[in-house]
PDB file of N, CA and C in Angstrom:
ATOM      1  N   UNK A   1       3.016  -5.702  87.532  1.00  0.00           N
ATOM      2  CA  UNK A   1       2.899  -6.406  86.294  1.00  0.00           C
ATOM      3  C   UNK A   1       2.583  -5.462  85.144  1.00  0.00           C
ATOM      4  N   UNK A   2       1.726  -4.844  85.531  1.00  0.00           N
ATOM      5  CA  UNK A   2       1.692  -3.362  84.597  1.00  0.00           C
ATOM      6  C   UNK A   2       2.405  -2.455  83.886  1.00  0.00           C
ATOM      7  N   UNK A   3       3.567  -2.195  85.217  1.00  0.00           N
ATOM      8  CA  UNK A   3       4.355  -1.959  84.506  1.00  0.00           C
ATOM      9  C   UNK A   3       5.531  -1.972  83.796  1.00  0.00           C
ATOM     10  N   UNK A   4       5.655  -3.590  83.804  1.00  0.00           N
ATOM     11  CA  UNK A   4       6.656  -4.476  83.323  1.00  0.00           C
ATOM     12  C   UNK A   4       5.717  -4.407  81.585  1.00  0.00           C
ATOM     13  N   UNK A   5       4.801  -4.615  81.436  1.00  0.00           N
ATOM     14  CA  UNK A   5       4.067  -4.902  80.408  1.00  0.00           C
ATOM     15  C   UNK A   5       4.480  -3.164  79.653  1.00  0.00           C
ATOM     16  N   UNK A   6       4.177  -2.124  80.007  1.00  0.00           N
ATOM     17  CA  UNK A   6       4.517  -0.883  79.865  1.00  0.00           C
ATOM     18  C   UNK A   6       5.817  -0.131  79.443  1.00  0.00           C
ATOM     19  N   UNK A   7       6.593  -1.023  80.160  1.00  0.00           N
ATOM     20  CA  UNK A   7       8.249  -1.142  79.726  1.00  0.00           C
ATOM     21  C   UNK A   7       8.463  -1.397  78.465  1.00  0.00           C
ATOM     22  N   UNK A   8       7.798  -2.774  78.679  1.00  0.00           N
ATOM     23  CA  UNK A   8       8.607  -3.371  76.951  1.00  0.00           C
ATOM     24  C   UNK A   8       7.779  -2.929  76.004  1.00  0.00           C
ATOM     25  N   UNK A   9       6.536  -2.019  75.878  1.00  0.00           N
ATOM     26  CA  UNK A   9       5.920  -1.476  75.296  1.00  0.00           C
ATOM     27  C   UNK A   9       6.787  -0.835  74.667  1.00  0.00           C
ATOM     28  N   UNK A  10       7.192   0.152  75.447  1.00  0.00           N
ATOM     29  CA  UNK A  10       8.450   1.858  75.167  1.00  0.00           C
ATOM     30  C   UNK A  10       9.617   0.828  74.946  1.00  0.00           C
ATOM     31  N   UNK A  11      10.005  -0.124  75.174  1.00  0.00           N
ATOM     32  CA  UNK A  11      11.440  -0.352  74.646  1.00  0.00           C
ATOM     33  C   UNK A  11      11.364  -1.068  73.396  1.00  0.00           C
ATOM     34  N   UNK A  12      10.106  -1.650  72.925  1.00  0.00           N
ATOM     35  CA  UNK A  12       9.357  -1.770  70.972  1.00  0.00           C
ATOM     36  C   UNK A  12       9.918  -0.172  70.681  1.00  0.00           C
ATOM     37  N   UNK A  13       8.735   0.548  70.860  1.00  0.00           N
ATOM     38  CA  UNK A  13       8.495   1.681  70.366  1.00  0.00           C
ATOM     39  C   UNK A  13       9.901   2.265  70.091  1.00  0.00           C
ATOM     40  N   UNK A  14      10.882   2.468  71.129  1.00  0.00           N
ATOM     41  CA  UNK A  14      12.176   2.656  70.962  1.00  0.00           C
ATOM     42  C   UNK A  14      13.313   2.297  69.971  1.00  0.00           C
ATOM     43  N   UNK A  15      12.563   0.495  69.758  1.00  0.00           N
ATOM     44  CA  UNK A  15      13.699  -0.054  68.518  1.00  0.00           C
ATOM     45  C   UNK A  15      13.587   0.160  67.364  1.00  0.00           C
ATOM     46  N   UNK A  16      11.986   0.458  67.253  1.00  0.00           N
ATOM     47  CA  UNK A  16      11.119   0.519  65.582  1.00  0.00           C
ATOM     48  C   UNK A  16      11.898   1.972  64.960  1.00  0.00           C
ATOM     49  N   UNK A  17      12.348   1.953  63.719  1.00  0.00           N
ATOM     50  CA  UNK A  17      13.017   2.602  63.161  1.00  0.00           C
ATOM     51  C   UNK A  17      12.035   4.319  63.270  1.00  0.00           C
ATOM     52  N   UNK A  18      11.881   5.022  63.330  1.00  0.00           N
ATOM     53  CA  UNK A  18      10.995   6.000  63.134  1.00  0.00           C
ATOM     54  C   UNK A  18      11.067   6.804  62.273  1.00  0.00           C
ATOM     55  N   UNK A  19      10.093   7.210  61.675  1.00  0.00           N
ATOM     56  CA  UNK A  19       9.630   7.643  60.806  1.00  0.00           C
ATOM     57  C   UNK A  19       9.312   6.563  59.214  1.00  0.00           C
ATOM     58  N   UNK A  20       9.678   5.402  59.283  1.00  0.00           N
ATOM     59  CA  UNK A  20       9.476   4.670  58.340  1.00  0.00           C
ATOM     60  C   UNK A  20       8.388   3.563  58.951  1.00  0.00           C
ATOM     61  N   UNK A  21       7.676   3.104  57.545  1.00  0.00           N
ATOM     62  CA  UNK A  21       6.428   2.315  57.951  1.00  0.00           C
ATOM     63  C   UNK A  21       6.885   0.997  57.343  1.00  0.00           C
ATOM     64  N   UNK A  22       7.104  -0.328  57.110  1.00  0.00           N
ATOM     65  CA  UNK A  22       6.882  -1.256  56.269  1.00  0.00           C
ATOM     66  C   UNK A  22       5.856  -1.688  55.586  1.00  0.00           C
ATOM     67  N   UNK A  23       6.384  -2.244  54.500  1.00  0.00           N
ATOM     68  CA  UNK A  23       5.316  -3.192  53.680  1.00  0.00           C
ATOM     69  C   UNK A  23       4.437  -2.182  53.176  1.00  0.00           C
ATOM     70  N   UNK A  24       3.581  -3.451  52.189  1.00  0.00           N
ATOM     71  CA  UNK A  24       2.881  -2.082  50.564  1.00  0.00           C
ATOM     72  C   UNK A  24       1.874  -1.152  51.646  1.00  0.00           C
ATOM     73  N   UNK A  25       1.409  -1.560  52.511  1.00  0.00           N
ATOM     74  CA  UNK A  25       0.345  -0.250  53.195  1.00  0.00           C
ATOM     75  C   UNK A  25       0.788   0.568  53.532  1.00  0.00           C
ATOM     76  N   UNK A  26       2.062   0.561  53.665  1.00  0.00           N
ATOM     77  CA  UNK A  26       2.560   1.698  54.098  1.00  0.00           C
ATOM     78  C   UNK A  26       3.399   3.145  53.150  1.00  0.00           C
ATOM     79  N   UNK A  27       2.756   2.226  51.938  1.00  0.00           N
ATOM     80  CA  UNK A  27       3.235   3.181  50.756  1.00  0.00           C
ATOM     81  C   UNK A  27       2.249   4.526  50.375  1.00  0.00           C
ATOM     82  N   UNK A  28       3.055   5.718  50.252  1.00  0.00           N
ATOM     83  CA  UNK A  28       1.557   7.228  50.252  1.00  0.00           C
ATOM     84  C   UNK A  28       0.895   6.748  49.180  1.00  0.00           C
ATOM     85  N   UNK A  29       1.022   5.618  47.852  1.00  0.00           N
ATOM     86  CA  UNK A  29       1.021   5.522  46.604  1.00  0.00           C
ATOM     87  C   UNK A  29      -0.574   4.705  47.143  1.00  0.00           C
ATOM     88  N   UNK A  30      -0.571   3.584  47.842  1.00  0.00           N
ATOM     89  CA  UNK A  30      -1.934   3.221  47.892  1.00  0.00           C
ATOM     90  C   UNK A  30      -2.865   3.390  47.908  1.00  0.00           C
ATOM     91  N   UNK A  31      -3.141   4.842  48.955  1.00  0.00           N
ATOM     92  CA  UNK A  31      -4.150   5.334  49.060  1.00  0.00           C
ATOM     93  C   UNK A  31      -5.013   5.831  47.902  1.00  0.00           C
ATOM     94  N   UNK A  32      -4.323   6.825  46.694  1.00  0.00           N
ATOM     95  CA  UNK A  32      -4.803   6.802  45.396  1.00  0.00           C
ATOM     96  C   UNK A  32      -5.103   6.056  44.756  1.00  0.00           C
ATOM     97  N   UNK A  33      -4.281   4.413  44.688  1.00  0.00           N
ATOM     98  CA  UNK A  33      -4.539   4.224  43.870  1.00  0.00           C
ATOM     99  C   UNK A  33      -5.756   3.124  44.249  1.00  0.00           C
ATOM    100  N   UNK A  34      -5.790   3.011  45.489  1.00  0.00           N
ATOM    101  CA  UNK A  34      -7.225   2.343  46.106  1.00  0.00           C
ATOM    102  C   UNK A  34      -8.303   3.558  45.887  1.00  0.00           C
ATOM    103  N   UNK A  35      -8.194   4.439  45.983  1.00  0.00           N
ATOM    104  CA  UNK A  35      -9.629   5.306  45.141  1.00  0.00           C
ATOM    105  C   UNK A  35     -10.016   5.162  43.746  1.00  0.00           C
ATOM    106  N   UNK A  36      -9.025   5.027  43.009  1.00  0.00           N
ATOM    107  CA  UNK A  36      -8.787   5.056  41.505  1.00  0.00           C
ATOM    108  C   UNK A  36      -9.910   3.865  41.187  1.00  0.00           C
ATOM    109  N   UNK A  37      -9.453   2.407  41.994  1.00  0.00           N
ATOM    110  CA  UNK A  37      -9.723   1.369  41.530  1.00  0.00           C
ATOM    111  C   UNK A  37     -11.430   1.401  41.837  1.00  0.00           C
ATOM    112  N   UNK A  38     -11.665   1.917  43.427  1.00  0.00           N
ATOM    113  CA  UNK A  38     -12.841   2.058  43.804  1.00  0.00           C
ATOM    114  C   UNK A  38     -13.843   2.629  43.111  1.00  0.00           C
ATOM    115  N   UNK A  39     -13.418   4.048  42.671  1.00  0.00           N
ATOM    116  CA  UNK A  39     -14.420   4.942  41.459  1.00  0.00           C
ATOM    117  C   UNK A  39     -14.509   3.949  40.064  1.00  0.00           C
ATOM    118  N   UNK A  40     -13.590   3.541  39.639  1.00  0.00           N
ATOM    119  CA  UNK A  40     -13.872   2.768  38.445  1.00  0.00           C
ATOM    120  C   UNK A  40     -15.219   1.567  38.997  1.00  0.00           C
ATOM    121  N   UNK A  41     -15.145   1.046  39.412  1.00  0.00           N
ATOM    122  CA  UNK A  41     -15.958  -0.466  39.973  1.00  0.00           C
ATOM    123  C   UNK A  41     -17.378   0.348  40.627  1.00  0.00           C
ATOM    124  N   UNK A  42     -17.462   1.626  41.390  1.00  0.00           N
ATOM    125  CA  UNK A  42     -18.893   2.410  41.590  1.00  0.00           C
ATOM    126  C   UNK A  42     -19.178   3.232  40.665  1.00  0.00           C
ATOM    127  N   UNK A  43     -18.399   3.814  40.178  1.00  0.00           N
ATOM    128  CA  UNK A  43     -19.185   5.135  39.022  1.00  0.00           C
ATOM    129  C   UNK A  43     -19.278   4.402  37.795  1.00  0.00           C
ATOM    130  N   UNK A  44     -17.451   4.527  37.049  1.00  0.00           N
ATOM    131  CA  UNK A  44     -17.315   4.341  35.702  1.00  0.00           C
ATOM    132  C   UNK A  44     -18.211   3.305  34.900  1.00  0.00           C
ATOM    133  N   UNK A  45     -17.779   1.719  35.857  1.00  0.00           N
ATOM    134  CA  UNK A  45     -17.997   1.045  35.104  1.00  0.00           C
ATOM    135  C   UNK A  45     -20.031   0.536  34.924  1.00  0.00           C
ATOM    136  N   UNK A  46     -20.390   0.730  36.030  1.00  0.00           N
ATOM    137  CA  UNK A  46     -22.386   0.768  35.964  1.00  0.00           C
ATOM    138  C   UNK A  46     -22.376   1.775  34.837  1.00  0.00           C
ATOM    139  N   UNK A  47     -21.548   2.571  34.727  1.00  0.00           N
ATOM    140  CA  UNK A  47     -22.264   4.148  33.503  1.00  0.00           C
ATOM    141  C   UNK A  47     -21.997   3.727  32.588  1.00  0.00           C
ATOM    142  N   UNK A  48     -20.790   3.103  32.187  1.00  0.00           N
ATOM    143  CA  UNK A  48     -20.964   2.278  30.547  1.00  0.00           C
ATOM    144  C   UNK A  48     -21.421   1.507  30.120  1.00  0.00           C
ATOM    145  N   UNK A  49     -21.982   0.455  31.397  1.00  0.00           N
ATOM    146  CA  UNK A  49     -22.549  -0.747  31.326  1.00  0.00           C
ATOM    147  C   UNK A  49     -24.404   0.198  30.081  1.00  0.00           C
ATOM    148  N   UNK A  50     -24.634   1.038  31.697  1.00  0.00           N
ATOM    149  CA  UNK A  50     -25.864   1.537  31.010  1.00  0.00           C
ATOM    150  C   UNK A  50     -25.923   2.331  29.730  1.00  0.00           C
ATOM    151  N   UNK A  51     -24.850   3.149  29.549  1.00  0.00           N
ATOM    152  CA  UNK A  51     -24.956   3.305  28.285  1.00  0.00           C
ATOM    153  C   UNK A  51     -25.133   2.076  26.755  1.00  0.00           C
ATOM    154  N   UNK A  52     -24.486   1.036  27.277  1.00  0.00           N
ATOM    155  CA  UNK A  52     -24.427   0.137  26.532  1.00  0.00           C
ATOM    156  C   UNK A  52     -25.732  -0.268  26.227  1.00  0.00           C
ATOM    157  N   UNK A  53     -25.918  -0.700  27.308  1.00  0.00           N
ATOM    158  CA  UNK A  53     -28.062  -1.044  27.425  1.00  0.00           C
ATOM    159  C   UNK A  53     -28.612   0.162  26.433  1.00  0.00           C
ATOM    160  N   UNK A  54     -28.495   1.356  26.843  1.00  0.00           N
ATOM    161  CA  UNK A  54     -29.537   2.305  26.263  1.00  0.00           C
ATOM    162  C   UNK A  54     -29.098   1.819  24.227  1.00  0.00           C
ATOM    163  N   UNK A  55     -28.012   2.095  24.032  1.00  0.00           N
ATOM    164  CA  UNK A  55     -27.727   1.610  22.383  1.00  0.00           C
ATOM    165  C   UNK A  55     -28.287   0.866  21.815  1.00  0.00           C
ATOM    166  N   UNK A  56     -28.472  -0.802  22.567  1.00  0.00           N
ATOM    167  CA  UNK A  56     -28.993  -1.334  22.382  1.00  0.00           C
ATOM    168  C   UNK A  56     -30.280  -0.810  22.149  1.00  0.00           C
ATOM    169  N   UNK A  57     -30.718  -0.312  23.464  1.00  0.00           N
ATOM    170  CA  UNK A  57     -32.533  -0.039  23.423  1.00  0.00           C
ATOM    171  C   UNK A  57     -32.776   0.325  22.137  1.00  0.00           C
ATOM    172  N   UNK A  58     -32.086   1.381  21.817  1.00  0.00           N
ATOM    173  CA  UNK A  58     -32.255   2.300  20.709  1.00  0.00           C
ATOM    174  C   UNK A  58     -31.852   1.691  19.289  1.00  0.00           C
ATOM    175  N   UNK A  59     -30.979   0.768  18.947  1.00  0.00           N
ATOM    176  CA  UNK A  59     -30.707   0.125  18.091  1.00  0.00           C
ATOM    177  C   UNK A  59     -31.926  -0.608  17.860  1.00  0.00           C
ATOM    178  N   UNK A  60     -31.830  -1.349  18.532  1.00  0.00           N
ATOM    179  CA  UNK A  60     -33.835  -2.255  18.025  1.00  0.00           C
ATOM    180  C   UNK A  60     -34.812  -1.458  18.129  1.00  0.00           C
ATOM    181  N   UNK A  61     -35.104  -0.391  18.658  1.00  0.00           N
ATOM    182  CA  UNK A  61     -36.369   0.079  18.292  1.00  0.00           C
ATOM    183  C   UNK A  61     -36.856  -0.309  16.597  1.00  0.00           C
ATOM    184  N   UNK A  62     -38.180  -0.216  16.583  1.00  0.00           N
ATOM    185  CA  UNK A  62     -38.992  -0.538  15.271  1.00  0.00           C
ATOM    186  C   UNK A  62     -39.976   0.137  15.005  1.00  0.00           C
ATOM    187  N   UNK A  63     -40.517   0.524  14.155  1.00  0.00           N
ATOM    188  CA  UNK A  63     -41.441   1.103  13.707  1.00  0.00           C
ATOM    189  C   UNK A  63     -42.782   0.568  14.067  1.00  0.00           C
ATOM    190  N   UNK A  64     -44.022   1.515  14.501  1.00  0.00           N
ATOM    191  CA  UNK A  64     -44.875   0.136  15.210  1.00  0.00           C
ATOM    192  C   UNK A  64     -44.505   0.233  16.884  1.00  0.00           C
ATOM    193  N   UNK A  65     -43.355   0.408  17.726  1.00  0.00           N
ATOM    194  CA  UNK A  65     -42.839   0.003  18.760  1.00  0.00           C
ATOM    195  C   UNK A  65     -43.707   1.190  19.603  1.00  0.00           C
ATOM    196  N   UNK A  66     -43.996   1.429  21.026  1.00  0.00           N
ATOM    197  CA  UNK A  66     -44.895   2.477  21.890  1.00  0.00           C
ATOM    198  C   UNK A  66     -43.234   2.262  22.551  1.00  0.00           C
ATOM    199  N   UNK A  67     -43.024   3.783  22.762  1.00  0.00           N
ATOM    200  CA  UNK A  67     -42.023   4.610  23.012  1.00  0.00           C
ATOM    201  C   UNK A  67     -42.263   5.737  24.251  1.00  0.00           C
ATOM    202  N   UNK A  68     -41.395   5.970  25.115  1.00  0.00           N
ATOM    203  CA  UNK A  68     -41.350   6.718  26.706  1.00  0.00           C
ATOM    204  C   UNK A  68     -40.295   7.639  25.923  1.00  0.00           C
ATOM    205  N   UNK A  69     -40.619   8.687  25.938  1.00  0.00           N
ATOM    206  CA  UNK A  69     -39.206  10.057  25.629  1.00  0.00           C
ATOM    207  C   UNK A  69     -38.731  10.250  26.801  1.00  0.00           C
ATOM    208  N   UNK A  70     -37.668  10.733  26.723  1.00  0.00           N
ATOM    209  CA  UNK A  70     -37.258  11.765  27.979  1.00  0.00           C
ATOM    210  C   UNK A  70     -37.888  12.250  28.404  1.00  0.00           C
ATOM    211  N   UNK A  71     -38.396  13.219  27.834  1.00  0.00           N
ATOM    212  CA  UNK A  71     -38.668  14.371  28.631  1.00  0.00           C
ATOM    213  C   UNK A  71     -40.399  13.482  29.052  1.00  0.00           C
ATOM    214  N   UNK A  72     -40.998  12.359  28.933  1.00  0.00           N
ATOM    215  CA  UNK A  72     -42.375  11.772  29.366  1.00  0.00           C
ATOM    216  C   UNK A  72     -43.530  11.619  28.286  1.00  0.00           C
ATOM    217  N   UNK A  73     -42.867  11.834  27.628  1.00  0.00           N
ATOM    218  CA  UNK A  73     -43.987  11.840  26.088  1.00  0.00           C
ATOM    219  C   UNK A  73     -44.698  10.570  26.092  1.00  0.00           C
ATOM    220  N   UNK A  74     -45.281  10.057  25.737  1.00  0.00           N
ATOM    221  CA  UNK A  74     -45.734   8.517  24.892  1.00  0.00           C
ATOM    222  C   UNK A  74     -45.961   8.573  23.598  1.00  0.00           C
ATOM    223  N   UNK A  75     -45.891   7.460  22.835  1.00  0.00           N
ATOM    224  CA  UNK A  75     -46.094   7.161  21.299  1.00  0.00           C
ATOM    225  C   UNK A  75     -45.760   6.375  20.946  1.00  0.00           C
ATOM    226  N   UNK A  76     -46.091   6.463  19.537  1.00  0.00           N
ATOM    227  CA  UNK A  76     -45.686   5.014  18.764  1.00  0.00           C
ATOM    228  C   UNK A  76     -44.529   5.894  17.858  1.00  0.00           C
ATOM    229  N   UNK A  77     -43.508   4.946  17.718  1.00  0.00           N
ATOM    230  CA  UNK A  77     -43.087   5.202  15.980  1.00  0.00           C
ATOM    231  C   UNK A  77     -43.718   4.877  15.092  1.00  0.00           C
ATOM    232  N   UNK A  78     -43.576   6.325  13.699  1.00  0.00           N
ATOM    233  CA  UNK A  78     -44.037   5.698  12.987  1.00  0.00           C
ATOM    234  C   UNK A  78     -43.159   6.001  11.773  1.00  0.00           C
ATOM    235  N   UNK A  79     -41.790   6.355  11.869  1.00  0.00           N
ATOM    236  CA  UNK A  79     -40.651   5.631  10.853  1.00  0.00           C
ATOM    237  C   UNK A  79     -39.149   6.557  11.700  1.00  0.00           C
ATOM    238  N   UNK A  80     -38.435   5.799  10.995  1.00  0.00           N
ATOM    239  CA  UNK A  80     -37.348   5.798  11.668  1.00  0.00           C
ATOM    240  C   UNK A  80     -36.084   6.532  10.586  1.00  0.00           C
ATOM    241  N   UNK A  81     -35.004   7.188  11.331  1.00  0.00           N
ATOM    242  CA  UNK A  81     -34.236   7.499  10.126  1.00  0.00           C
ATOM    243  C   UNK A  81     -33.052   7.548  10.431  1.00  0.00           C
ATOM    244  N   UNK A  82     -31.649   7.548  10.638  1.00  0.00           N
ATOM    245  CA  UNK A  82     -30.502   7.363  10.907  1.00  0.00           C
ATOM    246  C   UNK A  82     -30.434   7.715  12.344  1.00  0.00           C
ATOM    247  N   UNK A  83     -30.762   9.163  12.879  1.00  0.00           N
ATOM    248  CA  UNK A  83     -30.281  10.020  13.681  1.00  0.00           C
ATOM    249  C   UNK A  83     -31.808  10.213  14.850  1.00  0.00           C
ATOM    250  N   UNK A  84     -33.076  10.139  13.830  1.00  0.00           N
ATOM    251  CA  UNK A  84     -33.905  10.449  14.120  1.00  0.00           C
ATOM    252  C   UNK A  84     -35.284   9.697  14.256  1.00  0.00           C
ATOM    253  N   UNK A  85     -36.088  10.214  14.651  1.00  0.00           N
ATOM    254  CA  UNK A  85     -37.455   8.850  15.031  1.00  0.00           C
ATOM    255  C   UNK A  85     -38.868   9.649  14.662  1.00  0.00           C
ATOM    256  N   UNK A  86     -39.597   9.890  13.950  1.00  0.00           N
ATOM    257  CA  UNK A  86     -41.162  10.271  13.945  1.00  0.00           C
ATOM    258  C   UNK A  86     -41.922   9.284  14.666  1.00  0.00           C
ATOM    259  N   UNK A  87     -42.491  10.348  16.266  1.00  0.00           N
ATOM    260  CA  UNK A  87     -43.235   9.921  16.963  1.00  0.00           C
ATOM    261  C   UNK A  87     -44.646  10.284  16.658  1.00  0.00           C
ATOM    262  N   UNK A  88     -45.402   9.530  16.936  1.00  0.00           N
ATOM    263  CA  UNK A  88     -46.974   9.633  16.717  1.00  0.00           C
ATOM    264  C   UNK A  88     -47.280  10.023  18.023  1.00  0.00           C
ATOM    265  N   UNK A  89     -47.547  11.050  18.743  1.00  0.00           N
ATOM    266  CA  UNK A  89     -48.363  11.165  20.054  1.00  0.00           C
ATOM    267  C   UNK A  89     -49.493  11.423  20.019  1.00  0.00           C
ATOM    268  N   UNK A  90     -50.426  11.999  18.733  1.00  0.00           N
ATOM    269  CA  UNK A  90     -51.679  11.939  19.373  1.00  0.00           C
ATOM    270  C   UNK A  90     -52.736  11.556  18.076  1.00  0.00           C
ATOM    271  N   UNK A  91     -53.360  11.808  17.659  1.00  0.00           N
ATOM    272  CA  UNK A  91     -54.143  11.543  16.218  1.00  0.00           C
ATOM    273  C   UNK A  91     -53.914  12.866  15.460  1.00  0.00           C
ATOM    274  N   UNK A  92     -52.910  12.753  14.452  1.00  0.00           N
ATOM    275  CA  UNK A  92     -52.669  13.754  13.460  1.00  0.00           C
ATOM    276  C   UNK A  92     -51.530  14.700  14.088  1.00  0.00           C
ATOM    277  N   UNK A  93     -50.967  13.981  14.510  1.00  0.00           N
ATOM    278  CA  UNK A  93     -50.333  14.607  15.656  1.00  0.00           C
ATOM    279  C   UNK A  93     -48.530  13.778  15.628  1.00  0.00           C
ATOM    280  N   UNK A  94     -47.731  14.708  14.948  1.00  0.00           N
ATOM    281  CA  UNK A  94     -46.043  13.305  14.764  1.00  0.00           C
ATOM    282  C   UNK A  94     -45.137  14.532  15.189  1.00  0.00           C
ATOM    283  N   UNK A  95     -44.119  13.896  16.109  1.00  0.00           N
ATOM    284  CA  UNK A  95     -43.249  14.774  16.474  1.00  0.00           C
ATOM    285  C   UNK A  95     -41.431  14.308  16.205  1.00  0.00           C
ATOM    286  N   UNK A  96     -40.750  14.942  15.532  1.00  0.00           N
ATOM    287  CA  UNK A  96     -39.826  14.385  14.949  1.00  0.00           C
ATOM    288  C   UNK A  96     -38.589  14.715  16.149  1.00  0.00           C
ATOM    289  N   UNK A  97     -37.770  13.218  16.823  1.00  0.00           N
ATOM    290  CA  UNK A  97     -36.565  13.219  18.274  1.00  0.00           C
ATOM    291  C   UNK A  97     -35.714  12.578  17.656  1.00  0.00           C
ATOM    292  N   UNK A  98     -34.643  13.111  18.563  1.00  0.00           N
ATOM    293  CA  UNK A  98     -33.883  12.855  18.598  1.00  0.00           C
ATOM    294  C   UNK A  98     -33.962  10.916  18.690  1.00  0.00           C
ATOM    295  N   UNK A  99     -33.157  10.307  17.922  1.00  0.00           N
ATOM    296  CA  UNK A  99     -33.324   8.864  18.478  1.00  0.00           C
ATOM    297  C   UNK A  99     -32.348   8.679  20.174  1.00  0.00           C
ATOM    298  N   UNK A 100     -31.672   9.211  20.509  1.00  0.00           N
ATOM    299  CA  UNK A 100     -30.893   8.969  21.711  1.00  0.00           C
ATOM    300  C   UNK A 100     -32.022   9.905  22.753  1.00  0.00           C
ATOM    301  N   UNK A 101     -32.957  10.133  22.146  1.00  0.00           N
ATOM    302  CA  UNK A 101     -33.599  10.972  23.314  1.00  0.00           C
ATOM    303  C   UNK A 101     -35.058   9.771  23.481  1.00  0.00           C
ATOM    304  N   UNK A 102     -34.990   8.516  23.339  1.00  0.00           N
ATOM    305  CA  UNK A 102     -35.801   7.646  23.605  1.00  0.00           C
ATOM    306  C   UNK A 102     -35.020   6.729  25.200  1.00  0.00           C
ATOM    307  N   UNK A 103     -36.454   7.206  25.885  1.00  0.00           N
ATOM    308  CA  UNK A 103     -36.267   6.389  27.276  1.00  0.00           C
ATOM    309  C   UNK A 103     -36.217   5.370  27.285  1.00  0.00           C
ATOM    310  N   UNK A 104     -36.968   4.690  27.100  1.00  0.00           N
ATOM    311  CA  UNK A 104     -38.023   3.655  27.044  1.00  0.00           C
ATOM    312  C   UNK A 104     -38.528   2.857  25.775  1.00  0.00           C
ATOM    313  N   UNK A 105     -38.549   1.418  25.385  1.00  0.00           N
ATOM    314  CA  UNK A 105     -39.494   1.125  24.516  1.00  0.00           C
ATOM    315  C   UNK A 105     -40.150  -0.249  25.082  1.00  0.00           C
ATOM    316  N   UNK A 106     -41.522   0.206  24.471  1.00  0.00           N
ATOM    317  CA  UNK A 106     -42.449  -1.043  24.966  1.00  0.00           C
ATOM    318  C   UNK A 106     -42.961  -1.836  23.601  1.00  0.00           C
ATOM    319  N   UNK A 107     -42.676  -3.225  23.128  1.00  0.00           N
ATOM    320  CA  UNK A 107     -42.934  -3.799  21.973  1.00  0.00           C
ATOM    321  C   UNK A 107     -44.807  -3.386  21.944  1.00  0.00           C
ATOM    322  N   UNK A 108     -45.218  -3.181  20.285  1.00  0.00           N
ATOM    323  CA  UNK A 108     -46.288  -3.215  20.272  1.00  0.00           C
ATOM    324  C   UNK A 108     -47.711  -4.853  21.025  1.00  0.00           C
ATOM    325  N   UNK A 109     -46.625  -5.635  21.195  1.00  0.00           N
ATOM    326  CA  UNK A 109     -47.416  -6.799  21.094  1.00  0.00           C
ATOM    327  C   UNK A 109     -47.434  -6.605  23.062  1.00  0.00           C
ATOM    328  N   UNK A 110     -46.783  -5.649  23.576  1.00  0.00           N
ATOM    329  CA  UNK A 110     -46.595  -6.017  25.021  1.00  0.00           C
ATOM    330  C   UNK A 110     -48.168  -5.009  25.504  1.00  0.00           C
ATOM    331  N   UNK A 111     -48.201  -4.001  24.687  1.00  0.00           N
ATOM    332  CA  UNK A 111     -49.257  -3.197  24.836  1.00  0.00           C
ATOM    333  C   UNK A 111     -50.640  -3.583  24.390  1.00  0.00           C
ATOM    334  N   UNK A 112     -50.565  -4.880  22.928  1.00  0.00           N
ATOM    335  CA  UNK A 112     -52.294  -5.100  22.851  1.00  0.00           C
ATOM    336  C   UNK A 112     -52.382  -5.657  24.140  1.00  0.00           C
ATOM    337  N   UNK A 113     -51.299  -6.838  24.301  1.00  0.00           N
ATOM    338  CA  UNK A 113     -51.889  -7.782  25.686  1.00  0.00           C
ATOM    339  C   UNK A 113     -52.296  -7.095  27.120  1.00  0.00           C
ATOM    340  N   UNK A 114     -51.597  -6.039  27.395  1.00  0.00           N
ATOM    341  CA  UNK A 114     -51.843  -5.117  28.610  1.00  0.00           C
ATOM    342  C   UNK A 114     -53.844  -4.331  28.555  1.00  0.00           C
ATOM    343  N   UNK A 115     -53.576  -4.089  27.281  1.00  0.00           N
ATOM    344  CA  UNK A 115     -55.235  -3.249  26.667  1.00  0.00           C
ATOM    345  C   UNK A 115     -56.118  -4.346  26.774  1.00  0.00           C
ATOM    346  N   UNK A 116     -55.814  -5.602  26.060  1.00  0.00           N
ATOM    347  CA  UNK A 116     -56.527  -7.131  26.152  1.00  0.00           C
ATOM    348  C   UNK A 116     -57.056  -7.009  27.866  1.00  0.00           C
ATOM    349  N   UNK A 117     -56.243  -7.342  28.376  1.00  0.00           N
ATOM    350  CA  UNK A 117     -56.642  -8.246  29.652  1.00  0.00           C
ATOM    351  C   UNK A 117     -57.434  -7.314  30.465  1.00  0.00           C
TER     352      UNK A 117
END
């Protein structure tokens, strides 16, 4: 029975045209362009998403607002200017960033209540 089953195995294998595959999977073209689609949907599109977020962040910031830098700073703003942000970090103490170089902002009203409680 085995090798009746074995037979008509090799006499498929025999009829199937060789060297040609059917249908779209079997096109070399898929494989790229199933990576293409894949990197867009894991890398591209989360990285613009977040860039988008950060603009925002940075668009509302306010003067008044307690601010995370990049590089770990803390502060408040204490004015703002097209390109740029005067941070307050310490008493007498203002350091003038980049505005795209803001991590983080925490509303002033989120920080009395945190100091409050």
């Amino acid at each position: 029975m085995n090798i009746s089953l074995l037979e008509n195995v090799l006499t498929l294998a025999q009829a199937a045209p060789g060297g040609q595959q059917g249908g779209l999977l079997g096109s070399p073209m898929v494989l790229p362009i199933l990576m293409i689609v894949v990197m867009y949907f894991v890398i591209f599109r989360p990285q613009q998403k977040r860039m988008r977020e950060h603009q925002k962040l940075i668009s509302e910031a306010r003067v008044g607002d307690h601010v995370i830098m990049e590089g770990g700073e803390h502060g408040i703003i204490t004015s703002l200017k097209d390109r740029t942000a005067m941070i307050k970090i310490a008493d007498n103490v203002k350091v003038e960033y980049e505005r795209s170089k803001i991590a983080a902002v925490t509303k002033k009203s989120d920080v009395v209540e945190a100091t409050a409680a």
